[in-house]
N, C-alpha and C. Protein backbone atom coordinates (compact mmCIF):
# COMPACT_ATOMS: atom_id res chain seq x y z
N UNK A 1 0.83 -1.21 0.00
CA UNK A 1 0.00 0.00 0.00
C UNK A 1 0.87 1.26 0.00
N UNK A 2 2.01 1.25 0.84
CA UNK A 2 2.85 2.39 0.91
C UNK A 2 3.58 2.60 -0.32
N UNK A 3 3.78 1.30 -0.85
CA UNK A 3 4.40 1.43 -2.18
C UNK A 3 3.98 2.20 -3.34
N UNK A 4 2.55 1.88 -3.40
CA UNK A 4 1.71 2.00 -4.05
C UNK A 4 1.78 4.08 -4.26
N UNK A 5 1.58 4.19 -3.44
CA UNK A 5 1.44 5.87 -2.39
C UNK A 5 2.73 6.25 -2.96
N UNK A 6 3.53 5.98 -2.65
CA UNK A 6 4.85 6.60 -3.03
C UNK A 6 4.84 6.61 -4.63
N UNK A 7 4.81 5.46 -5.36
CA UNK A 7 4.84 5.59 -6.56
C UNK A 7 4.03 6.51 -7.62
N UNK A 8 2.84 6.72 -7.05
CA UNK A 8 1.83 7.58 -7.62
C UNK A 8 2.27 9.06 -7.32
N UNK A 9 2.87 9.43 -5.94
CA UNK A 9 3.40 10.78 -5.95
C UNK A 9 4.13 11.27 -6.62
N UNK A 10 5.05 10.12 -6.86
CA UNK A 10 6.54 10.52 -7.77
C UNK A 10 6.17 10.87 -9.34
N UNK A 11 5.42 9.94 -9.98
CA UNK A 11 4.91 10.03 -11.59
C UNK A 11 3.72 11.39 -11.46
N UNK A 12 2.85 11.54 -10.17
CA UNK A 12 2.48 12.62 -9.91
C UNK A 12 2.62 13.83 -10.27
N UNK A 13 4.10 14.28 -9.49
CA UNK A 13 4.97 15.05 -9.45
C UNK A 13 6.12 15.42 -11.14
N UNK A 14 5.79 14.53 -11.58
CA UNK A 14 6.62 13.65 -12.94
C UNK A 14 5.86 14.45 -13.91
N UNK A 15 4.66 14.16 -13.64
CA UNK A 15 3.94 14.61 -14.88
C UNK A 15 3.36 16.16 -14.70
N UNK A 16 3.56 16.75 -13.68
CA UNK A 16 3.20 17.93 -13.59
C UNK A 16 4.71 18.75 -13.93
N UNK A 17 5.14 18.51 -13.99
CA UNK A 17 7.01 18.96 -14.06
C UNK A 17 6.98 19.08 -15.71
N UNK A 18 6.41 17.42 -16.37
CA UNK A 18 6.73 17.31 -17.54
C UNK A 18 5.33 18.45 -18.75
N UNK A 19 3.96 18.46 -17.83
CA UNK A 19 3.81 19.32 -18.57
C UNK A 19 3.28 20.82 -18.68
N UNK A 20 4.63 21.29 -17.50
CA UNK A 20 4.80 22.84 -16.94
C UNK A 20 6.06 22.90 -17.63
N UNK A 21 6.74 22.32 -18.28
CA UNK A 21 8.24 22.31 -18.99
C UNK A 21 8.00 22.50 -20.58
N UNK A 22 6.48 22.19 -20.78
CA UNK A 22 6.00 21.99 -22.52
C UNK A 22 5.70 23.48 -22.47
N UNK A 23 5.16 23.78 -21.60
CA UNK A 23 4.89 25.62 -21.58
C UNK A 23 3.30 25.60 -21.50
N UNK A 24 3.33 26.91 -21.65
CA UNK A 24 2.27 27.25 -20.92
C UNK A 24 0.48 26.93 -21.52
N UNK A 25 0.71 26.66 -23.04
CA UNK A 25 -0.31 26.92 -23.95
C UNK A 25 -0.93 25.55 -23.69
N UNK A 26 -0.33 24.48 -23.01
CA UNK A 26 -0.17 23.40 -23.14
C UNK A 26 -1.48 23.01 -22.08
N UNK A 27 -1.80 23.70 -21.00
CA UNK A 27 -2.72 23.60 -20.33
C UNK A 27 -4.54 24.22 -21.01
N UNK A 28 -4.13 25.43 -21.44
CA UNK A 28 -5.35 25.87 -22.07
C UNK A 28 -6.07 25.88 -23.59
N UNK A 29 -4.50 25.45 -24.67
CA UNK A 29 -4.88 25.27 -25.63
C UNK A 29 -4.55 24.34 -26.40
N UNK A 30 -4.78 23.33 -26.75
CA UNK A 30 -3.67 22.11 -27.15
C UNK A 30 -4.11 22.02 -28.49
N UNK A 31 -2.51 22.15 -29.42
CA UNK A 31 -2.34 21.90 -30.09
C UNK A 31 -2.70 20.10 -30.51
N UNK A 32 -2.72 19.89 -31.76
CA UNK A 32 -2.49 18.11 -32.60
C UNK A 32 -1.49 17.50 -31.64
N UNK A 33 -0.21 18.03 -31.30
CA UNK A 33 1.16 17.26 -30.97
C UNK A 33 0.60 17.45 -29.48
N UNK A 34 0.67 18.19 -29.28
CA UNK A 34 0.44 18.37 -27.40
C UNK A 34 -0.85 17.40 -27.10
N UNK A 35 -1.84 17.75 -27.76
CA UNK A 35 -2.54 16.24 -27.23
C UNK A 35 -2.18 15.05 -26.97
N UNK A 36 -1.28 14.28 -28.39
CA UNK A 36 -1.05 12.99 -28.26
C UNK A 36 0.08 13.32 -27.47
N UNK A 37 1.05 13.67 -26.98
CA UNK A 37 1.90 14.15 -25.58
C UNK A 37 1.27 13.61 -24.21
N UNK A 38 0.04 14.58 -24.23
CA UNK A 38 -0.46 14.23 -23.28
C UNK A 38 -1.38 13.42 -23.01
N UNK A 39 -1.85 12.77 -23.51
CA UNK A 39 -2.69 11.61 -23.80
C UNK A 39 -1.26 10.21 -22.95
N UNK A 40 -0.77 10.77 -24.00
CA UNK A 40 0.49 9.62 -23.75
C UNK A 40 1.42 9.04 -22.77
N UNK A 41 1.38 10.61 -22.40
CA UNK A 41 2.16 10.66 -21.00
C UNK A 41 1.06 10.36 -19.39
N UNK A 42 0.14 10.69 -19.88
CA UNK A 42 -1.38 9.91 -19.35
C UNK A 42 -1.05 8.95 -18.33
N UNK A 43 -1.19 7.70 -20.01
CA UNK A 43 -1.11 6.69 -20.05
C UNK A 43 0.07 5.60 -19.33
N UNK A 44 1.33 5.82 -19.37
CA UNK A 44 2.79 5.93 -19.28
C UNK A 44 2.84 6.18 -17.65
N UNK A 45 1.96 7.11 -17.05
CA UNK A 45 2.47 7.63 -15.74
C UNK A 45 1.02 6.70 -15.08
N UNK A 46 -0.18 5.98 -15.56
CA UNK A 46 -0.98 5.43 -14.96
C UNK A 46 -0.54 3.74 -15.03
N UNK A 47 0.09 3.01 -16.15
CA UNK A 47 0.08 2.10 -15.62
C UNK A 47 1.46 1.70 -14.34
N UNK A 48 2.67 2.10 -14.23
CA UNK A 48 3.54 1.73 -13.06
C UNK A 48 2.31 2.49 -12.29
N UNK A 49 1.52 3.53 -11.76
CA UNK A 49 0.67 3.17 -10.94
C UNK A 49 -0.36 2.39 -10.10
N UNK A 50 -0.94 1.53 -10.94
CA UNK A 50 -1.63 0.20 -10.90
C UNK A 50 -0.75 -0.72 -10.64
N UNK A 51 0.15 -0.82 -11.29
CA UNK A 51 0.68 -2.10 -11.50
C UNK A 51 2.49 -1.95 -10.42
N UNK A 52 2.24 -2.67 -9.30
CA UNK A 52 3.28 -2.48 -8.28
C UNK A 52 4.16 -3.36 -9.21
N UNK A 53 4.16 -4.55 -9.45
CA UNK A 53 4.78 -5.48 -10.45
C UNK A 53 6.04 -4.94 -11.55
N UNK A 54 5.07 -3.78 -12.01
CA UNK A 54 6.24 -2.94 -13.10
C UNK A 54 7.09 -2.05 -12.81
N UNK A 55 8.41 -2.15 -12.89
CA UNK A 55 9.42 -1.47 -12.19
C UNK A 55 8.99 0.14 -12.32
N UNK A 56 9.26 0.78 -11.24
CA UNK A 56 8.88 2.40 -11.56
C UNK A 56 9.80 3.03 -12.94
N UNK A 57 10.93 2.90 -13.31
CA UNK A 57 12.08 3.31 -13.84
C UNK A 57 10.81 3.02 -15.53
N UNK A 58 10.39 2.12 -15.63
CA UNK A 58 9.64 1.65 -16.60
C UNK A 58 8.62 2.68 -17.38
N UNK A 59 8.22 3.51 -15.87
CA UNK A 59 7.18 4.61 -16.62
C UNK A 59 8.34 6.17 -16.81
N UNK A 60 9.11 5.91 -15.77
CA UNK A 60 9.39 7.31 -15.61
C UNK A 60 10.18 8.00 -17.08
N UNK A 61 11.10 6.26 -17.68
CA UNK A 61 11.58 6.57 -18.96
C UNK A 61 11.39 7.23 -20.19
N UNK A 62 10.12 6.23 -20.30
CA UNK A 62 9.17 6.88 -21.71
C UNK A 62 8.82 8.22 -21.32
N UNK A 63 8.28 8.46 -20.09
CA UNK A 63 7.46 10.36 -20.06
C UNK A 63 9.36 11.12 -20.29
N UNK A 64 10.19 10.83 -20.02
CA UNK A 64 11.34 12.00 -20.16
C UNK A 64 11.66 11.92 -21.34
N UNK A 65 11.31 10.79 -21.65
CA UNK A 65 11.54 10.73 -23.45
C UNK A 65 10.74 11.63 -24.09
N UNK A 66 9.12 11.28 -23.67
CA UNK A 66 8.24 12.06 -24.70
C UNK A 66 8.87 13.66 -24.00
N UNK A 67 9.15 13.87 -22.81
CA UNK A 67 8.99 15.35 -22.86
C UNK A 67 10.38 15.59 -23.41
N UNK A 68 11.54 15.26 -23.51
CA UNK A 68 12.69 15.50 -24.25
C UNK A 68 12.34 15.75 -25.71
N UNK A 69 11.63 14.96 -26.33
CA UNK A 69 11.09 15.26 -27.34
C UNK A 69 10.47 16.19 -28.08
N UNK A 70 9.60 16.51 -27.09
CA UNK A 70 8.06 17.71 -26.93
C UNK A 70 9.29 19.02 -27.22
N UNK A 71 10.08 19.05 -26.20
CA UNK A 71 10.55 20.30 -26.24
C UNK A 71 11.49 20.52 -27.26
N UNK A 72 12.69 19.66 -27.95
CA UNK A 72 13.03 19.47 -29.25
C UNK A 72 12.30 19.68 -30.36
N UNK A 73 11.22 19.10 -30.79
CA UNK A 73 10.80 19.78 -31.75
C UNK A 73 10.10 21.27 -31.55
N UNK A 74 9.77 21.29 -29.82
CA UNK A 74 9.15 23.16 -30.23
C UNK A 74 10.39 23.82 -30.78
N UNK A 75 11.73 23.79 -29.99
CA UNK A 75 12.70 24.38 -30.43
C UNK A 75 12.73 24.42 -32.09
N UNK A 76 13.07 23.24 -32.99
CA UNK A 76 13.13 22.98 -34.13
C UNK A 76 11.87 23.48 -34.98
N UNK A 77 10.67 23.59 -34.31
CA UNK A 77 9.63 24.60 -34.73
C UNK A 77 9.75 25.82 -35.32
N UNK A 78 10.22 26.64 -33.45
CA UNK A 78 10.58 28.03 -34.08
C UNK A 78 11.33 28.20 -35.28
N UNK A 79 12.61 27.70 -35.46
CA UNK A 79 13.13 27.59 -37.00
C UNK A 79 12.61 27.32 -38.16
N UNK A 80 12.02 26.21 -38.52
CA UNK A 80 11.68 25.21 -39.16
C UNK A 80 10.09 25.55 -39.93
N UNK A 81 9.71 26.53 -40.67
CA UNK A 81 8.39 26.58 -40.76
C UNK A 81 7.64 25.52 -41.88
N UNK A 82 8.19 24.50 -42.29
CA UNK A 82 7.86 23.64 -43.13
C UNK A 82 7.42 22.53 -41.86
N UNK A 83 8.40 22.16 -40.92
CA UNK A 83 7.89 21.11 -39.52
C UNK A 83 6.52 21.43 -39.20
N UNK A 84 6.74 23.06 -38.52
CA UNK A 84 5.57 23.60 -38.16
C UNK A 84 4.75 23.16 -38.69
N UNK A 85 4.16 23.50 -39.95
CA UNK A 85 3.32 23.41 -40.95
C UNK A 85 2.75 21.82 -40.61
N UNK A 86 3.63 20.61 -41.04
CA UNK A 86 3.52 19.77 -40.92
C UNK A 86 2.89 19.01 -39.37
N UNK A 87 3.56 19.70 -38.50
CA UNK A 87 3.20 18.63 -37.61
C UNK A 87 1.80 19.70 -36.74
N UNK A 88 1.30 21.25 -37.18
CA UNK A 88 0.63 21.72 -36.45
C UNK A 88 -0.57 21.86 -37.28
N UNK A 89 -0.16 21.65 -38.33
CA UNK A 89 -1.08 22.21 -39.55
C UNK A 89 -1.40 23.43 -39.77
N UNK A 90 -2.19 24.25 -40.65
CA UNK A 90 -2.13 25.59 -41.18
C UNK A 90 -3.69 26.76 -40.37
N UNK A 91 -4.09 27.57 -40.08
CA UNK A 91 -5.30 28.20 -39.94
C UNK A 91 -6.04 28.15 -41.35
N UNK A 92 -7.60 27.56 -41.29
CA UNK A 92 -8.58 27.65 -42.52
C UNK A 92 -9.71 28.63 -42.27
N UNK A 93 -9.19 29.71 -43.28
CA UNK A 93 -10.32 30.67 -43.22
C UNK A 93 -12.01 30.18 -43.64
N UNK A 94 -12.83 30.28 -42.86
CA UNK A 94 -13.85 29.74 -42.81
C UNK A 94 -15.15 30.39 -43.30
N UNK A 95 -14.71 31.81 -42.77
CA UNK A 95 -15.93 33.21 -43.43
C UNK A 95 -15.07 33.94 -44.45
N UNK A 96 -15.09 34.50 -44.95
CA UNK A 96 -14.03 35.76 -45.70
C UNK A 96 -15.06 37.04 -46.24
N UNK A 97 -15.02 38.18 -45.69
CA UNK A 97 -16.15 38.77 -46.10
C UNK A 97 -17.45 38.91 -45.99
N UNK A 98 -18.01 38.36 -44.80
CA UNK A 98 -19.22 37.87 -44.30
C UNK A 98 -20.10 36.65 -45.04
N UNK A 99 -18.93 36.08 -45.82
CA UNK A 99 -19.91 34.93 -46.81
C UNK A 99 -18.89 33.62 -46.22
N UNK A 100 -19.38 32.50 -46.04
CA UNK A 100 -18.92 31.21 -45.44
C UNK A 100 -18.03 30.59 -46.32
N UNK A 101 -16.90 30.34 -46.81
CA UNK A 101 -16.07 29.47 -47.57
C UNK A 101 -16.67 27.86 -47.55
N UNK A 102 -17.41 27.49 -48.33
CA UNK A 102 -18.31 26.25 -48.54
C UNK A 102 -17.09 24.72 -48.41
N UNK A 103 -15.78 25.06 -49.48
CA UNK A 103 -14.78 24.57 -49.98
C UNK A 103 -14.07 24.41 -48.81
N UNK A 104 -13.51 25.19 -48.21
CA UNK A 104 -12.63 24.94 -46.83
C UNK A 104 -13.25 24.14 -45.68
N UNK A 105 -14.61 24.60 -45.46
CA UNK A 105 -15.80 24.02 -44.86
C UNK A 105 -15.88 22.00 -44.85
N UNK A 106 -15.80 21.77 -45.99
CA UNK A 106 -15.96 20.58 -46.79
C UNK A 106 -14.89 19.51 -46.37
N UNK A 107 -13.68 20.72 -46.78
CA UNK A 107 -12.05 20.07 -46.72
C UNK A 107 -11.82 19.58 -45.08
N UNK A 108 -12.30 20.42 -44.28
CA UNK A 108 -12.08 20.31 -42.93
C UNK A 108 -13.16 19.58 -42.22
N UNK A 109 -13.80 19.28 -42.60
CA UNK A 109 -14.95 18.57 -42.17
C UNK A 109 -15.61 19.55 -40.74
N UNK A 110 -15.86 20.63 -41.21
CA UNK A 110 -16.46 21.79 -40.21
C UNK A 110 -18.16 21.87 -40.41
N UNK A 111 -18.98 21.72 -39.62
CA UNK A 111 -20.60 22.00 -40.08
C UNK A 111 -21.09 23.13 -39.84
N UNK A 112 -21.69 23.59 -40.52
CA UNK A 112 -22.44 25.27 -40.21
C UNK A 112 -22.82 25.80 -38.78
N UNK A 113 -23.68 24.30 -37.61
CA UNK A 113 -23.81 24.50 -36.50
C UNK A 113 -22.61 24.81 -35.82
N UNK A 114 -22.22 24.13 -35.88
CA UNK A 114 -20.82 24.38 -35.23
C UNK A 114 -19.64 25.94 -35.40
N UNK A 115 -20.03 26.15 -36.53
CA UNK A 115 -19.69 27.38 -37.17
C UNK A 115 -20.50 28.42 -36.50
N UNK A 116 -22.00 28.27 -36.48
CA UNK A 116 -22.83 29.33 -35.94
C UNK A 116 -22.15 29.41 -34.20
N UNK A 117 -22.02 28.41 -33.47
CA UNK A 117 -22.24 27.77 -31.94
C UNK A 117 -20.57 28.68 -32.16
N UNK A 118 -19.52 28.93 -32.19
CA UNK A 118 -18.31 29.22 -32.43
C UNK A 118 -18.33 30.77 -32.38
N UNK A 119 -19.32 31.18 -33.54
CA UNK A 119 -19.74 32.37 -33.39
C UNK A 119 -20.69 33.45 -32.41
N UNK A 120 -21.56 32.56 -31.84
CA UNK A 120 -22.09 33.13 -30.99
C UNK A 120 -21.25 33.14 -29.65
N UNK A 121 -20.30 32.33 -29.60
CA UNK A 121 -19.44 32.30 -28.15
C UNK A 121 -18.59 33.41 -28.11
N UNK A 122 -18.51 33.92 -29.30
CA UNK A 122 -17.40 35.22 -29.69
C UNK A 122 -18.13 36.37 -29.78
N UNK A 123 -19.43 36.69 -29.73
CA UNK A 123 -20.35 37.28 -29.16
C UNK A 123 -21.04 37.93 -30.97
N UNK A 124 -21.39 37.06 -31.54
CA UNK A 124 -21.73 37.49 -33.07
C UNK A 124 -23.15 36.42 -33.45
N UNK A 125 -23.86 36.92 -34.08
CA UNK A 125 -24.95 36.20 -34.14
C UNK A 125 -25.55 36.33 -35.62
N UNK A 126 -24.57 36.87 -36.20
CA UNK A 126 -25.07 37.13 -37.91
C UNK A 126 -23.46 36.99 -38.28
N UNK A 127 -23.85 35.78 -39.35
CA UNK A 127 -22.12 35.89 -40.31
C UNK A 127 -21.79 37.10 -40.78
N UNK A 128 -22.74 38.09 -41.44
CA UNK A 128 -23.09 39.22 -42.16
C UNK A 128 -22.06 40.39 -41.65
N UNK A 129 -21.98 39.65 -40.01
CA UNK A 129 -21.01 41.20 -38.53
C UNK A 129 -19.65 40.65 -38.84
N UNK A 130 -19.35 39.68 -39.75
CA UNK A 130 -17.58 38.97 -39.60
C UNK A 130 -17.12 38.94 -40.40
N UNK A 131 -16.06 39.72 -40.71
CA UNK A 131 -15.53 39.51 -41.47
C UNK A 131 -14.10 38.71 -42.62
N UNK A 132 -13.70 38.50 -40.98
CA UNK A 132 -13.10 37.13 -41.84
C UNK A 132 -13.32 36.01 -40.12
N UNK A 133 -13.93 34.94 -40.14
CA UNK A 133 -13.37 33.81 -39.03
C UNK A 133 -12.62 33.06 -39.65
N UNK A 134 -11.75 32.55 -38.95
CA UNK A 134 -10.59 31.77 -39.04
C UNK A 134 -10.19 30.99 -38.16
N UNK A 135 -10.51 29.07 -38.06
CA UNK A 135 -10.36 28.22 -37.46
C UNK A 135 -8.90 28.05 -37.54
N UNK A 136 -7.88 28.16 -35.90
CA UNK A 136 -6.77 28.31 -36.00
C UNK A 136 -6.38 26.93 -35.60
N UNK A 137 -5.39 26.85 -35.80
CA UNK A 137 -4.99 25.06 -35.43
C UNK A 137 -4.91 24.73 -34.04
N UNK A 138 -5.28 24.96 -33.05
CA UNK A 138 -5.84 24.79 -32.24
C UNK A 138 -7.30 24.24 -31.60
N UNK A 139 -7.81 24.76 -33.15
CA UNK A 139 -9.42 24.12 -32.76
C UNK A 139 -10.26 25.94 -32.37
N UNK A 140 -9.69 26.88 -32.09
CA UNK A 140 -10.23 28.07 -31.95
C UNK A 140 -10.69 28.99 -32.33
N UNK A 141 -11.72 30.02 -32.79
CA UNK A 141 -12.29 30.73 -33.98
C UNK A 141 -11.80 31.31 -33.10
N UNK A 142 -10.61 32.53 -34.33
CA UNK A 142 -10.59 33.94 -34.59
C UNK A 142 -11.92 34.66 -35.26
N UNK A 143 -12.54 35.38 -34.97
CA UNK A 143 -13.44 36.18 -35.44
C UNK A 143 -12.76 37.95 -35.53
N UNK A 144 -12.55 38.55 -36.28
CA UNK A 144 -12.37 39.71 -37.38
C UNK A 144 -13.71 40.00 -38.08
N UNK A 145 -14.29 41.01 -36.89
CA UNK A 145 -15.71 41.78 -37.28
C UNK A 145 -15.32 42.70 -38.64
N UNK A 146 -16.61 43.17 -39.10
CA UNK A 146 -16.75 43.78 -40.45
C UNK A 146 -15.98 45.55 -39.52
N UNK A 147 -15.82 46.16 -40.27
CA UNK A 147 -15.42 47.41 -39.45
C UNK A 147 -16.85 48.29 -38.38
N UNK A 148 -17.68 48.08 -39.44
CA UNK A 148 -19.07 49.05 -38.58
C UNK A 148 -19.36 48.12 -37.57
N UNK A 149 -19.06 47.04 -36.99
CA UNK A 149 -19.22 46.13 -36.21
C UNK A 149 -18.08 45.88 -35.46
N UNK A 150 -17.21 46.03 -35.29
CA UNK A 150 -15.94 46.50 -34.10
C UNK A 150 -16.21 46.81 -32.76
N UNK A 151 -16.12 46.14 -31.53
CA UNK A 151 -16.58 46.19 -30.52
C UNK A 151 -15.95 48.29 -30.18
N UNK A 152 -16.59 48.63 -29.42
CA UNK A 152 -15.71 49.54 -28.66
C UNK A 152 -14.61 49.52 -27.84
N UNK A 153 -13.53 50.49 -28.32
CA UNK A 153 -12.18 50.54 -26.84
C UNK A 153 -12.50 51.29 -26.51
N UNK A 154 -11.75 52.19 -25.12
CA UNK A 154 -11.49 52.85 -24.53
C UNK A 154 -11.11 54.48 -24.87
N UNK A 155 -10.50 53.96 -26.26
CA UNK A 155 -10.24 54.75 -26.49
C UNK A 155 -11.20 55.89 -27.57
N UNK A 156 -11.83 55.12 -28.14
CA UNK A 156 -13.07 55.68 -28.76
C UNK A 156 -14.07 56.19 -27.73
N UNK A 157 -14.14 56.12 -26.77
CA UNK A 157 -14.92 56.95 -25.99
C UNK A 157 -15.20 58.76 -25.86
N UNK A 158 -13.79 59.19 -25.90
CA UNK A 158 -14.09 60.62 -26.07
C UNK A 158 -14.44 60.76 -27.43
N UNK A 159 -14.15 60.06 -28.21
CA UNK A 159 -14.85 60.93 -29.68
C UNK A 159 -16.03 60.61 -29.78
N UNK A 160 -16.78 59.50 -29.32
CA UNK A 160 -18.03 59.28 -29.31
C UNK A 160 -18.96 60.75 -28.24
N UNK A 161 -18.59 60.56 -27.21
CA UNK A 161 -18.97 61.90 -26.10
C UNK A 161 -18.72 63.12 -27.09
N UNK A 162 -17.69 63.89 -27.84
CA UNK A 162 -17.67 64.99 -28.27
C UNK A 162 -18.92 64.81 -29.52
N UNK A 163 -19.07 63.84 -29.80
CA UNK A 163 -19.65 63.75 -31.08
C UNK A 163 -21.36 64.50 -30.73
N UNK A 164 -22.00 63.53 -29.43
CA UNK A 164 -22.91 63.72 -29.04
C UNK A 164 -23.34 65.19 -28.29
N UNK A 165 -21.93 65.59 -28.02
CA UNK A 165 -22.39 66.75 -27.59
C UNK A 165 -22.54 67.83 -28.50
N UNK A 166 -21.77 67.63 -29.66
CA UNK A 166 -21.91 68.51 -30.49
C UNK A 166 -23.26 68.29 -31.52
N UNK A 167 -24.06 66.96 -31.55
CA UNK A 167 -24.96 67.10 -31.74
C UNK A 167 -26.15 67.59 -30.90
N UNK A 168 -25.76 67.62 -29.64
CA UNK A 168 -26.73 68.45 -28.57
C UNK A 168 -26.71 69.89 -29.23
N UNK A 169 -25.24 70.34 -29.35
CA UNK A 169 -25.41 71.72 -29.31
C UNK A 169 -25.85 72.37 -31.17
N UNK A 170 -25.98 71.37 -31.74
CA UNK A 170 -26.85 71.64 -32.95
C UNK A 170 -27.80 71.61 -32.69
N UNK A 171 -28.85 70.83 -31.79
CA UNK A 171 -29.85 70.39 -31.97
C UNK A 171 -30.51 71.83 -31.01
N UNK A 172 -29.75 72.38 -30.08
CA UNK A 172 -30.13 73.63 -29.21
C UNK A 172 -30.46 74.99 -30.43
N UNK A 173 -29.22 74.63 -30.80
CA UNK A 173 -29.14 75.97 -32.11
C UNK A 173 -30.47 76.08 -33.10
N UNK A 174 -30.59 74.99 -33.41
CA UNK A 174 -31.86 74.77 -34.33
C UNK A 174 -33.11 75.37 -33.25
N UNK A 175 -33.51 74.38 -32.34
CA UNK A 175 -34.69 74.89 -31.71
C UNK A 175 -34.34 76.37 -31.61
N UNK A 176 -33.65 76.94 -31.05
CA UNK A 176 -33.25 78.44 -30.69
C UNK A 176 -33.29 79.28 -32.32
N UNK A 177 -33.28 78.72 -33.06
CA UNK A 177 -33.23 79.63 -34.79
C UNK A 177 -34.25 79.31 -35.03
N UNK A 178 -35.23 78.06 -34.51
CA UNK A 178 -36.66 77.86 -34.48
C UNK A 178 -38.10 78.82 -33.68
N UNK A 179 -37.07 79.31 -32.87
CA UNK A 179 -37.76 80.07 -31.44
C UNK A 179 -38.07 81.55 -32.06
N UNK A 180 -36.48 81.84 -32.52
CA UNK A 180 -36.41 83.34 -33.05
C UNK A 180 -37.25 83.67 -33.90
N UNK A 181 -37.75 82.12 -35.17
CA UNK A 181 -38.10 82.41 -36.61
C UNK A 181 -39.86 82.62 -36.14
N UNK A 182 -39.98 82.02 -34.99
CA UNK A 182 -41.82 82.10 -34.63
C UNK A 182 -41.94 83.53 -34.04
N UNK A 183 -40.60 83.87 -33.41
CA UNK A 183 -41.18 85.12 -32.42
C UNK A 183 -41.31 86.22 -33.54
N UNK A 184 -40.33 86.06 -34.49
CA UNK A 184 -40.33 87.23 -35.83
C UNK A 184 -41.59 87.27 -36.56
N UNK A 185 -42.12 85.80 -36.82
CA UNK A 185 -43.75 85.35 -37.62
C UNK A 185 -44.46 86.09 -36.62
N UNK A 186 -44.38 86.19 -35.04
CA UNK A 186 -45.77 86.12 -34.20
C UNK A 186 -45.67 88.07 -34.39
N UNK A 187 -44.66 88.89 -34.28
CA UNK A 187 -44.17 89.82 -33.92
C UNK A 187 -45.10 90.35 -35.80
N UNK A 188 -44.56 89.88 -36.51
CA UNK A 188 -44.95 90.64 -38.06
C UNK A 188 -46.11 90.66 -38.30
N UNK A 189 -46.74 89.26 -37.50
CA UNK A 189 -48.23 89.32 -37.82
C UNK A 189 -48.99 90.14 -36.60
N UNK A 190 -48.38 90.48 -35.18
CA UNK A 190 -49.15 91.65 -34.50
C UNK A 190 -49.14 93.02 -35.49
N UNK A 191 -47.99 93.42 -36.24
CA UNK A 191 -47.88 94.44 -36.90
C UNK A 191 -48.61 94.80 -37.99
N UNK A 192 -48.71 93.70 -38.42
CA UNK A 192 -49.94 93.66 -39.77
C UNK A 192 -51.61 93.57 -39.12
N UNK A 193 -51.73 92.96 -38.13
CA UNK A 193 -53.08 93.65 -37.41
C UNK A 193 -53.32 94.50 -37.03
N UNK A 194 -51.60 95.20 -36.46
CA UNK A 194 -52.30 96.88 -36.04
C UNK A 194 -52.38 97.90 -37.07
N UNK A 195 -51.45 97.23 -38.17
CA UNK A 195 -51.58 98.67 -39.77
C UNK A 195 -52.96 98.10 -40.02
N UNK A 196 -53.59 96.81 -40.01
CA UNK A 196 -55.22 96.30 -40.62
C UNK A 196 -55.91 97.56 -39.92
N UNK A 197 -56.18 97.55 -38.54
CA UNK A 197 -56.73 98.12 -37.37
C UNK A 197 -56.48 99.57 -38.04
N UNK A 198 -55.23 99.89 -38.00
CA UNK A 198 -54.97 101.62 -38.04
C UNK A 198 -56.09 102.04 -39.50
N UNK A 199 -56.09 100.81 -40.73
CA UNK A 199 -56.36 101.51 -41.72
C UNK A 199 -57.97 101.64 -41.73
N UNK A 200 -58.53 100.92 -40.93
CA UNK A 200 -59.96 101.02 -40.51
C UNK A 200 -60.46 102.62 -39.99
């Protein structure tokens, strides 16, 4: 039983080492390669757990292998953009222009629900607002709104506020050139009742 306990801490400890050493993306976004990594290394660190029988040295080998590995080719990655390519595969633009790429769609075996369900998580509910999505190799929609559809920053805030105020202060001017133009009508037409009146 103690054996047991000890051995599970160590591959435990093993596998949290091995995949805080792959980096960081490795927890929230997994790549094709980082899956089967970790799938693998799974596997590798659960059976010397079960199995008291199998020497510990047995699991601990293969996981330093795969992570010796893991981290060799990221290195050879950064260089290498033909590997990349190969072992991560490419981003498939999926919308372009607010119209759905049917062809890429097809190639990737992507379905429209899934396309819509992708889009609404990115906060869009008409293809019509996107202008380009782009399934990145990760499995993740980039969404690139149309321009009139661009969320707001921070920084657009004062020009929005000056904008409005300067339509306030048109909209004052008018009523007020509206005010003047009735008091001049109300004023011309007392005058024309009192020359009516005088000519009586």
């Amino acid at each position: 039983m103690a054996v047991s306990f000890v051995r599970t801490v160590i591959l435990y400890i093993l596998v949290i080492i091995a995949i805080r050493m792959m980096g960081k993306r490795q927890v929230g976004e997994l790549e094709p390669t980082e899956l089967v990594v970790t799938i693998m290394i799974s596997e590798l660190a659960s059976i010397p757990m079960q199995e008291t029988g199998v020497p510990l040295i047995s699991g601990i080998i293969p996981i330093l292998t795969i992570l010796v590995l893991e981290v060799g080719f990221s290195f050879i990655e950064l260089k290498n953009k033909k590997l990349r390519r190969i072992l991560k595969g490419k981003p498939s633009v999926l919308i372009y222009e607010g119209k759905i790429v049917i062809d890429e769609m097809k190639k990737i075996r992507f379905n429209r629900d899934d396309l819509m369900e992708e889009l609404r998580q990115a906060g869009y509910a008409n293809i019509g607002d996107v202008r380009y999505g782009i399934l990145e190799t990760n499995g993740r929609l980039s969404v690139i709104p149309q321009k009139n559809k661009e969320p707001l920053v921070q920084k657009d805030i004062p020009g929005i506020v000056q904008a409005q105020q300067q339509m306030i202060q048109n909209q004052q001017k008018q009523e007020k050139k509206e005010l003047q133009n009735q008091k001049k009508k109300k004023n011309r037409l007392i005058k024309k009742q009192a020359q009516n009146k005088a000519k009586k």
